[in-house]
C-alpha atoms as a PDB file:
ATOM      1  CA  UNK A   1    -170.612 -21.057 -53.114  1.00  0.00           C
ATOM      2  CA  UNK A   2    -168.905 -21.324 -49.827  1.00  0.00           C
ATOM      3  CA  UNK A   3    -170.467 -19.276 -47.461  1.00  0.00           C
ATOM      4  CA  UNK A   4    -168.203 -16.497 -45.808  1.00  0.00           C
ATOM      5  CA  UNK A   5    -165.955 -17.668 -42.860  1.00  0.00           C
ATOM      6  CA  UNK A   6    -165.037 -14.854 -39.887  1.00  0.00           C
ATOM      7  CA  UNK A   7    -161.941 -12.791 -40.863  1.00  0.00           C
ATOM      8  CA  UNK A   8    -160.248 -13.048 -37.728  1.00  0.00           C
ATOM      9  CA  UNK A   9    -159.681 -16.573 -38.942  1.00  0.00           C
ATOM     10  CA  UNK A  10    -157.941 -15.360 -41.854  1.00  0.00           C
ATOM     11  CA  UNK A  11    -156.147 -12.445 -40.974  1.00  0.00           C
ATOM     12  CA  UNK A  12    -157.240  -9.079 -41.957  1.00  0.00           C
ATOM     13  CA  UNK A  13    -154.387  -7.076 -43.538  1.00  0.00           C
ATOM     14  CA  UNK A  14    -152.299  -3.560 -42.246  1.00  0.00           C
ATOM     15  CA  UNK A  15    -154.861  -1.403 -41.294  1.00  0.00           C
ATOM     16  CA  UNK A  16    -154.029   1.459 -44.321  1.00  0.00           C
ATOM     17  CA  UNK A  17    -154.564  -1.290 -46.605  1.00  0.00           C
ATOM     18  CA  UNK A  18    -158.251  -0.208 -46.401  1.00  0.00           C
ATOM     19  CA  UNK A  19    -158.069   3.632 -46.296  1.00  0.00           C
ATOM     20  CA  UNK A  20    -159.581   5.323 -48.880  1.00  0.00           C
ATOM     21  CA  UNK A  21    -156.757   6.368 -51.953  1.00  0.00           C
ATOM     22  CA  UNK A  22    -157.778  10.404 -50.740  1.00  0.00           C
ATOM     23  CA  UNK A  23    -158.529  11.525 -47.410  1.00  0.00           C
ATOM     24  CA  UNK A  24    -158.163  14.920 -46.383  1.00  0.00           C
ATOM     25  CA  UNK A  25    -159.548  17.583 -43.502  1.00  0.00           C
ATOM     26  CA  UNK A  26    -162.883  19.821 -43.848  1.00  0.00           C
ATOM     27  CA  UNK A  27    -160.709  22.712 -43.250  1.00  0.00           C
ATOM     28  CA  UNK A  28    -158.265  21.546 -46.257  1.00  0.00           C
ATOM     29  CA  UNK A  29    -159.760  23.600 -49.135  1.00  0.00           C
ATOM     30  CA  UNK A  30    -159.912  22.789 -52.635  1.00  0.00           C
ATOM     31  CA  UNK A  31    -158.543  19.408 -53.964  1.00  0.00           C
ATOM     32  CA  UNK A  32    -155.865  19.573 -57.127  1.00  0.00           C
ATOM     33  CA  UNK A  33    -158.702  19.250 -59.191  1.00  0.00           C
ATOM     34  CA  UNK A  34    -160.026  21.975 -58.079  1.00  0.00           C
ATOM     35  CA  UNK A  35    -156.850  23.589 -58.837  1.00  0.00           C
ATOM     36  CA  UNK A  36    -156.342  22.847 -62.224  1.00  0.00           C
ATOM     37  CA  UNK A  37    -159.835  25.243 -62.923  1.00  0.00           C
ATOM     38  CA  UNK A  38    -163.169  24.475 -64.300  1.00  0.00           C
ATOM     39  CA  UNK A  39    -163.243  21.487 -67.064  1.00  0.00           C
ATOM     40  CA  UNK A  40    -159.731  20.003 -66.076  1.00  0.00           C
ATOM     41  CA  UNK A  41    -159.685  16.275 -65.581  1.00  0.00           C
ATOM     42  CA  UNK A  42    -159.581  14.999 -62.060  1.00  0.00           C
ATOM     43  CA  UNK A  43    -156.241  13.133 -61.708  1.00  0.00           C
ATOM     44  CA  UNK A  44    -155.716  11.111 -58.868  1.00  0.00           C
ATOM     45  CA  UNK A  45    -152.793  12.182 -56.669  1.00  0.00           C
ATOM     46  CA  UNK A  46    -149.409  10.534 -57.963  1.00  0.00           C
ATOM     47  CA  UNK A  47    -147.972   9.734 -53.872  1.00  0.00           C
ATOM     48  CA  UNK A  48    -151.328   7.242 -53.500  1.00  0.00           C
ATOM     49  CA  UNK A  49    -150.489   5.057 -57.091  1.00  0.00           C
ATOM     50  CA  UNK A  50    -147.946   2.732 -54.690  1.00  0.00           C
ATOM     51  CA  UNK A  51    -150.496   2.616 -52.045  1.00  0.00           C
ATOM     52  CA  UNK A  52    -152.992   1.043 -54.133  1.00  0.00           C
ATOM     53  CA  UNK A  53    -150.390  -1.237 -55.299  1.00  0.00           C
ATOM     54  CA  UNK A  54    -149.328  -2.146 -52.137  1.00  0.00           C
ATOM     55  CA  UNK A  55    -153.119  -3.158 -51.181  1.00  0.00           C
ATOM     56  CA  UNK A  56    -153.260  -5.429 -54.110  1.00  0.00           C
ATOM     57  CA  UNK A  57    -149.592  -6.805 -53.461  1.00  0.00           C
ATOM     58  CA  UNK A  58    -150.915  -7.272 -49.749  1.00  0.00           C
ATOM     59  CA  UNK A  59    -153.810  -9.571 -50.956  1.00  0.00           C
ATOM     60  CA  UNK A  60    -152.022 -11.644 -53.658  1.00  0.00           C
ATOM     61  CA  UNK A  61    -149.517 -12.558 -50.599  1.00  0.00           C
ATOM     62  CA  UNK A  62    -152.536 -13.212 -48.200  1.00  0.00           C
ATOM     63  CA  UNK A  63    -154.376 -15.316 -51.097  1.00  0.00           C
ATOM     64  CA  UNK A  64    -151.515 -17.189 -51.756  1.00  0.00           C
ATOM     65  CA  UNK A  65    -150.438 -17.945 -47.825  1.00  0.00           C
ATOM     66  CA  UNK A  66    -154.291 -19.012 -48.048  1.00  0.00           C
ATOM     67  CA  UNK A  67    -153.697 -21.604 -51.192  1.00  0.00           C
ATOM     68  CA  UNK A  68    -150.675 -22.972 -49.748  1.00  0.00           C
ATOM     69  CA  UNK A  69    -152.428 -23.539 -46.250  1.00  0.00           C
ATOM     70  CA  UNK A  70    -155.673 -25.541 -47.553  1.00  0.00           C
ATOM     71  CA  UNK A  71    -157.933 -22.682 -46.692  1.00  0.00           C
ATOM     72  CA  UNK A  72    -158.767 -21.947 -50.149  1.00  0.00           C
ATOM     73  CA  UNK A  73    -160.049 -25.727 -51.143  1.00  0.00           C
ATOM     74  CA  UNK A  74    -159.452 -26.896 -54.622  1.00  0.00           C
ATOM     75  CA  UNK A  75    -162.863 -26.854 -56.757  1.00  0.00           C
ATOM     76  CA  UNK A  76    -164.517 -24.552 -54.350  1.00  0.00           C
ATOM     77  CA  UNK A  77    -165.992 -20.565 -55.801  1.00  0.00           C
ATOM     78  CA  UNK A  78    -165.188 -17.497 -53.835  1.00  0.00           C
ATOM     79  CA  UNK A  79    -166.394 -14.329 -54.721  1.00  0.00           C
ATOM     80  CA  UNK A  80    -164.223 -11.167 -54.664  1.00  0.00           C
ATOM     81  CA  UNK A  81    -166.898  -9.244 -52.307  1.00  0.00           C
ATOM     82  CA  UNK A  82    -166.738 -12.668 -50.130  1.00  0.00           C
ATOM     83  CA  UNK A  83    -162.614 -12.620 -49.624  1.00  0.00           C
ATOM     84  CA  UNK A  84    -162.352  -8.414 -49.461  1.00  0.00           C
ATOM     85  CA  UNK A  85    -164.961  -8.736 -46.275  1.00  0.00           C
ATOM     86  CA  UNK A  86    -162.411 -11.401 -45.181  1.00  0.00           C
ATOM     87  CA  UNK A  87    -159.129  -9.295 -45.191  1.00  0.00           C
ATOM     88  CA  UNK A  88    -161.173  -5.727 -44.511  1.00  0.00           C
ATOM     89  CA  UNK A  89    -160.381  -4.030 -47.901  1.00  0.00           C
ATOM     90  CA  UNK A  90    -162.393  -3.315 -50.814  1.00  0.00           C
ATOM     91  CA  UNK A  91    -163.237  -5.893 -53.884  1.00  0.00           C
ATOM     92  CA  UNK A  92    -160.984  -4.104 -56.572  1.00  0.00           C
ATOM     93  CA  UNK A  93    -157.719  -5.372 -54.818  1.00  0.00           C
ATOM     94  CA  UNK A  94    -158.685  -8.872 -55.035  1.00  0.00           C
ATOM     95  CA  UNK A  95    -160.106  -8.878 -58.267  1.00  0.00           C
ATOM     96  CA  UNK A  96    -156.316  -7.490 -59.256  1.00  0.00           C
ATOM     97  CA  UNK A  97    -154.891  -9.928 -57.252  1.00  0.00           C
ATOM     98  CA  UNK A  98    -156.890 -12.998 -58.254  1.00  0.00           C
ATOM     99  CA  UNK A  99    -156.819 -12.051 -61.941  1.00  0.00           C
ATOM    100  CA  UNK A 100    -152.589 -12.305 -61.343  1.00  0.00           C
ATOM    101  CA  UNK A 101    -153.471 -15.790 -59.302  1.00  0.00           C
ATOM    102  CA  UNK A 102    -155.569 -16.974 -62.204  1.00  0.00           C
ATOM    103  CA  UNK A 103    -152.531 -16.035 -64.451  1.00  0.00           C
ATOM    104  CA  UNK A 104    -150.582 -18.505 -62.553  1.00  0.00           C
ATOM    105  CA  UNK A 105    -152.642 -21.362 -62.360  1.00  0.00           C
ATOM    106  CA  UNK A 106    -154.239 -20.837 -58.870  1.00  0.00           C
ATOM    107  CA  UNK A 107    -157.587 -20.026 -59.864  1.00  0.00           C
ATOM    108  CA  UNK A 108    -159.956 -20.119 -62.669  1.00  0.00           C
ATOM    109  CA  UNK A 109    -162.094 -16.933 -63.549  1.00  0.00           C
ATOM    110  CA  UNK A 110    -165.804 -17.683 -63.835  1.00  0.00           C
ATOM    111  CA  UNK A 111    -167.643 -14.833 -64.927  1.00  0.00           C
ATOM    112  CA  UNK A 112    -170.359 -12.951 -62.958  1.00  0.00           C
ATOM    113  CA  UNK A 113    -169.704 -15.872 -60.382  1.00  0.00           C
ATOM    114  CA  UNK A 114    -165.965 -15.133 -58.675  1.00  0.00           C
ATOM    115  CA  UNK A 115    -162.818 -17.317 -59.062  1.00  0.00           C
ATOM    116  CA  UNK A 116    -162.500 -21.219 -58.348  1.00  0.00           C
ATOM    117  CA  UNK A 117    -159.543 -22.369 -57.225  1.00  0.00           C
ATOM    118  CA  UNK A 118    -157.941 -24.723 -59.964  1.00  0.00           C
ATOM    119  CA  UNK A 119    -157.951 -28.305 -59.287  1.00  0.00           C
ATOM    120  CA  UNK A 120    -155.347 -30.949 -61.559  1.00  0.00           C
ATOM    121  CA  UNK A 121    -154.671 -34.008 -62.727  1.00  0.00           C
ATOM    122  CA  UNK A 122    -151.084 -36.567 -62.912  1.00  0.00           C
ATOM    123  CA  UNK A 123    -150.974 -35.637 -66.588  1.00  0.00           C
ATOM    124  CA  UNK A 124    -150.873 -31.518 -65.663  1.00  0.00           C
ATOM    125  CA  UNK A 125    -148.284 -32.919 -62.703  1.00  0.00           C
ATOM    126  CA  UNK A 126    -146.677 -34.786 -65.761  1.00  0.00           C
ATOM    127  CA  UNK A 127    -146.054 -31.891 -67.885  1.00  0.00           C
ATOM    128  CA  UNK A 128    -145.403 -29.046 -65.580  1.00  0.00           C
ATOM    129  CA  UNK A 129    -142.407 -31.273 -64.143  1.00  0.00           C
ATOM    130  CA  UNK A 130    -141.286 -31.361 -68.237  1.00  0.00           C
ATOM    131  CA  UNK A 131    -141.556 -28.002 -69.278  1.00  0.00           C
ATOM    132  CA  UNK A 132    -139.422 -27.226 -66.035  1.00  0.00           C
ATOM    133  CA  UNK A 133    -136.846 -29.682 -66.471  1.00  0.00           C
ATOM    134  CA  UNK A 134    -136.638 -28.809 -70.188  1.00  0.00           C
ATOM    135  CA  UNK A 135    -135.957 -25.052 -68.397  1.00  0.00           C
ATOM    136  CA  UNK A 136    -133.757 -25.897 -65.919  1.00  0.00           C
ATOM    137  CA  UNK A 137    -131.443 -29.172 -66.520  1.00  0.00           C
ATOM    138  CA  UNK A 138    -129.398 -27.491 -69.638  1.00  0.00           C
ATOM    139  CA  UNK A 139    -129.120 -24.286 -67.366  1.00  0.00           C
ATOM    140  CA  UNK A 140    -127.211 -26.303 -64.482  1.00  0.00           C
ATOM    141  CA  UNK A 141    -125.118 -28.850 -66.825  1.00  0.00           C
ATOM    142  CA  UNK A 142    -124.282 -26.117 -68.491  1.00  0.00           C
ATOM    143  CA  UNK A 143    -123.319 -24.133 -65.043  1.00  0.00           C
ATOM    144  CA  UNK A 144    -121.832 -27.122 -63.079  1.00  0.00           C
ATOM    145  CA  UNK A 145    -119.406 -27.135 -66.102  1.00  0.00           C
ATOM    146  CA  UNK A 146    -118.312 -23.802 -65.817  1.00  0.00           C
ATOM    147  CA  UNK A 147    -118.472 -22.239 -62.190  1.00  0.00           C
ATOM    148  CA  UNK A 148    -115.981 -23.046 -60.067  1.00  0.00           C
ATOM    149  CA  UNK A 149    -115.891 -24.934 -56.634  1.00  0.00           C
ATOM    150  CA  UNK A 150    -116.726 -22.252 -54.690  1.00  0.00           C
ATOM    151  CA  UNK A 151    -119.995 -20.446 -56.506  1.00  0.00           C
ATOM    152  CA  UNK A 152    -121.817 -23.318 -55.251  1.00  0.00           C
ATOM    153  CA  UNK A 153    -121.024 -23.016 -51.086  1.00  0.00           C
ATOM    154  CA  UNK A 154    -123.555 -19.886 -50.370  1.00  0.00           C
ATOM    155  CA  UNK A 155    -125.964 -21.949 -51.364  1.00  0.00           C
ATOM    156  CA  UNK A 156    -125.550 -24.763 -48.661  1.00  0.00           C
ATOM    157  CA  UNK A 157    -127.485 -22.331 -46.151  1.00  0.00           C
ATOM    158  CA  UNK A 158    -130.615 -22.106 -48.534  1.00  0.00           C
ATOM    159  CA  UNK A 159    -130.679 -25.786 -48.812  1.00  0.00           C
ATOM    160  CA  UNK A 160    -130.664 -25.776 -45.130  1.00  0.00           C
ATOM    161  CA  UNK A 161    -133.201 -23.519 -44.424  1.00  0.00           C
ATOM    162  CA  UNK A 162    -135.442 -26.456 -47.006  1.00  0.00           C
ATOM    163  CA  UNK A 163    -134.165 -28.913 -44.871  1.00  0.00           C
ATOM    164  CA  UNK A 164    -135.162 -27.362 -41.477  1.00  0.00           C
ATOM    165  CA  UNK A 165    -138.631 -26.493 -43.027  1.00  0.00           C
ATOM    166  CA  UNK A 166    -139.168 -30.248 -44.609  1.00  0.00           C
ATOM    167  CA  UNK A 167    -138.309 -31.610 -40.485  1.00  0.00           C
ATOM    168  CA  UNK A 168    -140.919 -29.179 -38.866  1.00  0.00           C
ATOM    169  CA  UNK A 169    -143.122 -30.518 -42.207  1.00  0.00           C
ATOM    170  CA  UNK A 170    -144.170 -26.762 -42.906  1.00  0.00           C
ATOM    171  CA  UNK A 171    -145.122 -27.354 -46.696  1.00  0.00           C
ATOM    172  CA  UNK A 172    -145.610 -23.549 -46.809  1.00  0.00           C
ATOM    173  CA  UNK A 173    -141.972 -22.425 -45.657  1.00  0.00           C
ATOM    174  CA  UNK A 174    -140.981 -25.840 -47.368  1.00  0.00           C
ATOM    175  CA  UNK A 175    -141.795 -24.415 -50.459  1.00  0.00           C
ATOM    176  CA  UNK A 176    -140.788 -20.651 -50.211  1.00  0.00           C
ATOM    177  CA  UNK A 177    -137.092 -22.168 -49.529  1.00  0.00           C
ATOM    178  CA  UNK A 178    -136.990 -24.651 -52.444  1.00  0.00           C
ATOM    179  CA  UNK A 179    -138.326 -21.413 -55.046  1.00  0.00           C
ATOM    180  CA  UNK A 180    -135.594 -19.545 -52.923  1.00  0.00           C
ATOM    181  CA  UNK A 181    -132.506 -22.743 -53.496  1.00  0.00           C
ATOM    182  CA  UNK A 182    -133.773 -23.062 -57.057  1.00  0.00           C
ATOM    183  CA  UNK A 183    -133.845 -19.251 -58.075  1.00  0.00           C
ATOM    184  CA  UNK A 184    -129.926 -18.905 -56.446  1.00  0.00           C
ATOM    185  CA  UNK A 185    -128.951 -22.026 -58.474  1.00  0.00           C
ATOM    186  CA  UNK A 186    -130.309 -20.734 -61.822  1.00  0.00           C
ATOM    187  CA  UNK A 187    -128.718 -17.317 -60.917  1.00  0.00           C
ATOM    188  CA  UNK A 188    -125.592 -17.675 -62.696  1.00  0.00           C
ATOM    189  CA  UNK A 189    -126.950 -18.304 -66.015  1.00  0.00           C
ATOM    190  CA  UNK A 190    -127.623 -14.573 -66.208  1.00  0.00           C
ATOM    191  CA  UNK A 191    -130.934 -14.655 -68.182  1.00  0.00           C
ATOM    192  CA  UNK A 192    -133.765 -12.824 -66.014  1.00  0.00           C
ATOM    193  CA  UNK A 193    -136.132 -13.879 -68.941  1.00  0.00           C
ATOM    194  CA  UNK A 194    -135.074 -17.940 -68.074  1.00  0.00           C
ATOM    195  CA  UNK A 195    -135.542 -17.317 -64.601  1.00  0.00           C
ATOM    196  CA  UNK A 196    -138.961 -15.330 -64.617  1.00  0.00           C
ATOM    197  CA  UNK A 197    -140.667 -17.925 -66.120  1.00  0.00           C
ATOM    198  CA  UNK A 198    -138.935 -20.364 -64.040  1.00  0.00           C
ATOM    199  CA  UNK A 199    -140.282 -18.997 -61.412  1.00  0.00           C
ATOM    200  CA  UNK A 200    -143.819 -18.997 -61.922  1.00  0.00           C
ATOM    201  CA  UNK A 201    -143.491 -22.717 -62.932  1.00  0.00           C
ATOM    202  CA  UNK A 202    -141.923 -23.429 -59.406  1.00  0.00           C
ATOM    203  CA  UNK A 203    -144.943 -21.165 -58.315  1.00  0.00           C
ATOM    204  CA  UNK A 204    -147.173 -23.569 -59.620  1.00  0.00           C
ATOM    205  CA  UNK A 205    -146.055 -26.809 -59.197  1.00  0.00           C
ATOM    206  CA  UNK A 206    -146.295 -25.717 -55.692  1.00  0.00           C
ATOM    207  CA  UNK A 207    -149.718 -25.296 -55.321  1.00  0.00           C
ATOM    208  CA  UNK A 208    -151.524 -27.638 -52.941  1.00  0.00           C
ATOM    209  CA  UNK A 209    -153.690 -29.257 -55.524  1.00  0.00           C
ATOM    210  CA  UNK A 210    -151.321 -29.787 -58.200  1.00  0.00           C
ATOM    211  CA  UNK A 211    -149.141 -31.292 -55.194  1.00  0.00           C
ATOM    212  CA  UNK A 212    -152.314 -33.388 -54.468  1.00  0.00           C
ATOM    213  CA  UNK A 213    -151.789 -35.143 -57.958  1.00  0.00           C
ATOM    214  CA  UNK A 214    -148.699 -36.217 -58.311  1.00  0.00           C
ATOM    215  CA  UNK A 215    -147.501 -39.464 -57.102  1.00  0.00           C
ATOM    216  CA  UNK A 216    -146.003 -40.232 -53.796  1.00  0.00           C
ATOM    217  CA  UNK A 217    -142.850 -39.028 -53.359  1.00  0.00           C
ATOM    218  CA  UNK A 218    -141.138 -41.845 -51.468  1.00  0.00           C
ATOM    219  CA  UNK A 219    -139.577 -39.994 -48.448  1.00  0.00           C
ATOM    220  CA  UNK A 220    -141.830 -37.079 -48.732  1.00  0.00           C
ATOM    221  CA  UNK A 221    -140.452 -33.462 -47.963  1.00  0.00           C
ATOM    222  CA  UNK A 222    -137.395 -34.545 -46.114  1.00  0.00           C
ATOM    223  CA  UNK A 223    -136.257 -36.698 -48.752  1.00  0.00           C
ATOM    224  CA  UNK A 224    -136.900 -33.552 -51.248  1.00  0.00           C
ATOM    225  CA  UNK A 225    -134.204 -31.450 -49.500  1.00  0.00           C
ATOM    226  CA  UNK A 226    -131.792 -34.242 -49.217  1.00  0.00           C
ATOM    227  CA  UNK A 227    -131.628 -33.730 -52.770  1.00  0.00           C
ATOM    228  CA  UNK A 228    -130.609 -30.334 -52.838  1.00  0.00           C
ATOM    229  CA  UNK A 229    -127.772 -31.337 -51.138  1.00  0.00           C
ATOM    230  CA  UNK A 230    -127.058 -34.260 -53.602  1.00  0.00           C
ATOM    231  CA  UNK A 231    -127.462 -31.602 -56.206  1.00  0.00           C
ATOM    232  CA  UNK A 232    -124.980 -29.289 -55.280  1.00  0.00           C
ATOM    233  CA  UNK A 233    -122.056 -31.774 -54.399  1.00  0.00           C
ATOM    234  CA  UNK A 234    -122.348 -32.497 -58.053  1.00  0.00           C
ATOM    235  CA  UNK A 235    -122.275 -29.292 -59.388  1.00  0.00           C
ATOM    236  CA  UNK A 236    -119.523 -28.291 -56.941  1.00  0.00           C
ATOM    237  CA  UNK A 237    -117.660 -31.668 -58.288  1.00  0.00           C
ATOM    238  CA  UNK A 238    -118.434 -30.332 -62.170  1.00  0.00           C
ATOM    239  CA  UNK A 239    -120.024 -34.070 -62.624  1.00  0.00           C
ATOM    240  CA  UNK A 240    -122.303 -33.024 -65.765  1.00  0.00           C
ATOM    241  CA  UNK A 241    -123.863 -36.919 -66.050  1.00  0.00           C
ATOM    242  CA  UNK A 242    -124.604 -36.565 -62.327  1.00  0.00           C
ATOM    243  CA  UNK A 243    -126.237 -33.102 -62.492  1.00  0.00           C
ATOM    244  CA  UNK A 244    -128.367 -34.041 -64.982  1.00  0.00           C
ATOM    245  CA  UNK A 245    -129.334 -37.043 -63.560  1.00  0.00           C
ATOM    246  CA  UNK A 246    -129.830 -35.344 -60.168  1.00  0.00           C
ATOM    247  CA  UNK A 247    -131.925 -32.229 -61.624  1.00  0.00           C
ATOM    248  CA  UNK A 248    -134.288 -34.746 -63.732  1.00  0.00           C
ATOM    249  CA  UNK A 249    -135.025 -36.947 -60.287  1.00  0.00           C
ATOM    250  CA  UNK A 250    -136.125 -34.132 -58.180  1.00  0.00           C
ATOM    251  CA  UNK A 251    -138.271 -32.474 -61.015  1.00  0.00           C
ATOM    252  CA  UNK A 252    -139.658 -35.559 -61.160  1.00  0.00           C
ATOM    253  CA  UNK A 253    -138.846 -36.513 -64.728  1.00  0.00           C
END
């Protein structure tokens, strides 16, 4: 197991994140349990359930920014007491968050032992990229032949903002804009069911070991978010053969 790292390298997160969920003054007097009169269950106060949320939200987003930057390394164990002395909260929050990551395909649970971030092969690269083409091509031939012209145009800015990211060669901010340009496109279709899971594929496929496997793209990130812009001048156009053909290429299929 990796040995623990300091967590001013990683960031520690808002200081509340680590409060306890009930604090309150000597002088305060009797909880609400103590209320509620001998033999009534303790219930925890209903104002702290979003804090506690917000502490596990918190750490997904740090564990993720993590992933994406290579400081999480593919193959390698961390344990949950290991990364909660790293962002100065306790372990339950990230065992909740890495239980979501592991849902995802960032991590593997090993029990008694902590969570190994996942590691993949071409073949995994291989069918991710079909199981979100077979998601998302039909969606935009089916959209590029019946939105007009102009429901394409707020989207130029979004594959801009790829663009800018792909020049700096920020795969991190690279990748938040591409889920972002991809989630607007599918938009239209009006399914939030389609586009859930579509996002958690885009999720994954971005993950720096699963990026690790797949083939070379030729042009790298720049050439990427050239073909956003490709993309939408034929679905602005309402050229169905080109969509498709466009959509399938940058999936990689």
């Amino acid at each position: 197991m990796e040995s623990a790292e300091p967590a001013a390298a990683y960031g520690r997160l808002p200081e509340q994140a680590g409060r306890p969920a009930d604090r309150r003054a000597p002088d305060a007097g009797p909880g609400p349990e103590a209320a509620a009169g001998p033999g009534a269950p303790s219930e925890r106060p209903p104002a702290r359930l979003p804090e506690r949320l917000s502490v596990r939200d918190q750490v997904v987003d740090a564990l993720r920014s993590a992933l994406v930057r290579g400081e999480l390394a593919p193959g390698n164990v961390y344990s949950a007491p290991e990364l909660a002395g790293r962002y100065g909260v306790s372990a339950t929050p990230v065992r909740e968050a890495m239980q979501l990551l592991a849902r995802e395909g960032a991590v593997e649970v090993l029990p008694n032992r902590g969570f190994r971030v996942a590691e993949y092969t071409a073949r995994d690269v291989a069918e991710l990229a079909e199981v979100r083409a077979l998601l998302e091509v039909p969606v935009l031939v089916r959209l590029a032949g019946s939105r007009p012209f102009d429901h394409w145009a707020p989207l130029g800015p979004l594959a801009a903002a790829a663009a800018d990211a792909a020049a700096r060669g920020d795969r991190g901010v690279y990748g938040e804009a591409d889920r972002a340009f991809h989630q607007a496109l599918l938009g239209g279709c009006g399914n939030q069911r389609l586009l859930a899971v579509a996002d958690e594929m885009h999720r994954r496929a971005q993950w720096p070991a699963l990026l690790a496997a797949a083939p070379p793209r030729a042009g790298g990130l720049a050439a990427a978010a050239a073909e956003h812009f490709a993309l939408l001048g034929a679905l602005s156009c309402g050229d169905l053969e080109r969509v498709e053909r466009l959509a399938r290429a940058h999936l990689g299929c």
